[in-house]
Protein backbone atom coordinates (compact mmCIF):
# COMPACT_ATOMS: atom_id res chain seq x y z
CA UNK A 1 8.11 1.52 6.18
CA UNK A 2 8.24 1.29 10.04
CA UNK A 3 10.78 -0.67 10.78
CA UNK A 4 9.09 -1.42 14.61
CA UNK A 5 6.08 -2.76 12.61
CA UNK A 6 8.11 -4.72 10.37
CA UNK A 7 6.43 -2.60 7.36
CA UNK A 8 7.41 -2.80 4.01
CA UNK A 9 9.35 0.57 2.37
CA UNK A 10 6.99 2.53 0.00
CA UNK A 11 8.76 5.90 -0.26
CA UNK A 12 10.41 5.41 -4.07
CA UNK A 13 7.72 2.54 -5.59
CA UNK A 14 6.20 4.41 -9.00
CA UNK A 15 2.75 5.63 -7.80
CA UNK A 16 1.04 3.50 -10.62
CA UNK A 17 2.59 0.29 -8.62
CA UNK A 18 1.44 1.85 -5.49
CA UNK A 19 -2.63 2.06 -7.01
CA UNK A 20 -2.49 -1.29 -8.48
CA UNK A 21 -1.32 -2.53 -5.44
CA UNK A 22 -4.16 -0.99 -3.14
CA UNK A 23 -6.19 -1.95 -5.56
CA UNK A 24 -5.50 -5.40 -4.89
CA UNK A 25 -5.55 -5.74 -1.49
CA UNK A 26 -8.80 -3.76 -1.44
CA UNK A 27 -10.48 -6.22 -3.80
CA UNK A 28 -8.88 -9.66 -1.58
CA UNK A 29 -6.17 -10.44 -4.56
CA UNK A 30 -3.46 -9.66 -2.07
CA UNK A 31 -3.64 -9.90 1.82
CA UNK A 32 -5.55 -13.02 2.38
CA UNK A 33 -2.49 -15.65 2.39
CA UNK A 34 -1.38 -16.39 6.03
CA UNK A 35 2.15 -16.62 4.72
CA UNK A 36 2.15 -12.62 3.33
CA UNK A 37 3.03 -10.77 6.59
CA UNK A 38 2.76 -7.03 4.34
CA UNK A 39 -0.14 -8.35 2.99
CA UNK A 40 -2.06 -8.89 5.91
CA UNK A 41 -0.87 -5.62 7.46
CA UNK A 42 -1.98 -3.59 4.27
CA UNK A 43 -5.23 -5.21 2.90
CA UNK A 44 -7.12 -3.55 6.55
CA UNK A 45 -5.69 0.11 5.66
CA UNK A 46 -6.18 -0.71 1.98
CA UNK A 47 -9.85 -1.09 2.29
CA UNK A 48 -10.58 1.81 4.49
CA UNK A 49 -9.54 3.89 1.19
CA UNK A 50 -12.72 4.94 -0.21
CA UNK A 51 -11.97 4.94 -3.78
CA UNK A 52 -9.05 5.20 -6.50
CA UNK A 53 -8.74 8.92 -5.90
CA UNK A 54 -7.69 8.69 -2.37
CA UNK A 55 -5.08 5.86 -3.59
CA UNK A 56 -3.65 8.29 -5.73
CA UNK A 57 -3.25 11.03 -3.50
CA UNK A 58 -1.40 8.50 -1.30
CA UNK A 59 0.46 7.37 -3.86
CA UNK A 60 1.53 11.34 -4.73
CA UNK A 61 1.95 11.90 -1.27
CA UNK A 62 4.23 9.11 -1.08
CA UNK A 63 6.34 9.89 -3.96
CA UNK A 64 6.88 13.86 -2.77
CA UNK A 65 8.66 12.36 -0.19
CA UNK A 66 11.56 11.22 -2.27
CA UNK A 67 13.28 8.01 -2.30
CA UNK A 68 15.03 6.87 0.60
């Protein structure tokens, strides 16, 4: 995560986790409650993503990275 944006760390989360979680914040499960700070900062860039493919390209690209 950026730590100046106060984002959350995603390097190191299983990529399934990663999808499921887009997923959700694409579809308004997650990102909607005033008192989820991530939430609100992901559920924007989570529903730019076109469709699962491009989650799971994130979600590889994020994992090639390594953990922290």
């Amino acid at each position: 995560g950026v730590e100046e944006m106060n984002g959350p760390a995603l390097v190191g989360l299983q990529p399934w986790y990663l999808v499921r979680q887009l997923e959700n914040f694409k579809a308004g499960i997650r990102g909607a409650d005033p008192q989820d700070t991530y939430g609100l900062q992901m559920a924007p860039m989570a529903k730019i993503l076109p469709d699962t493919q491009a989650m799971e390209d994130i979600a590889a690209y994020l994992q090639s990275l390594g953990a922290p």
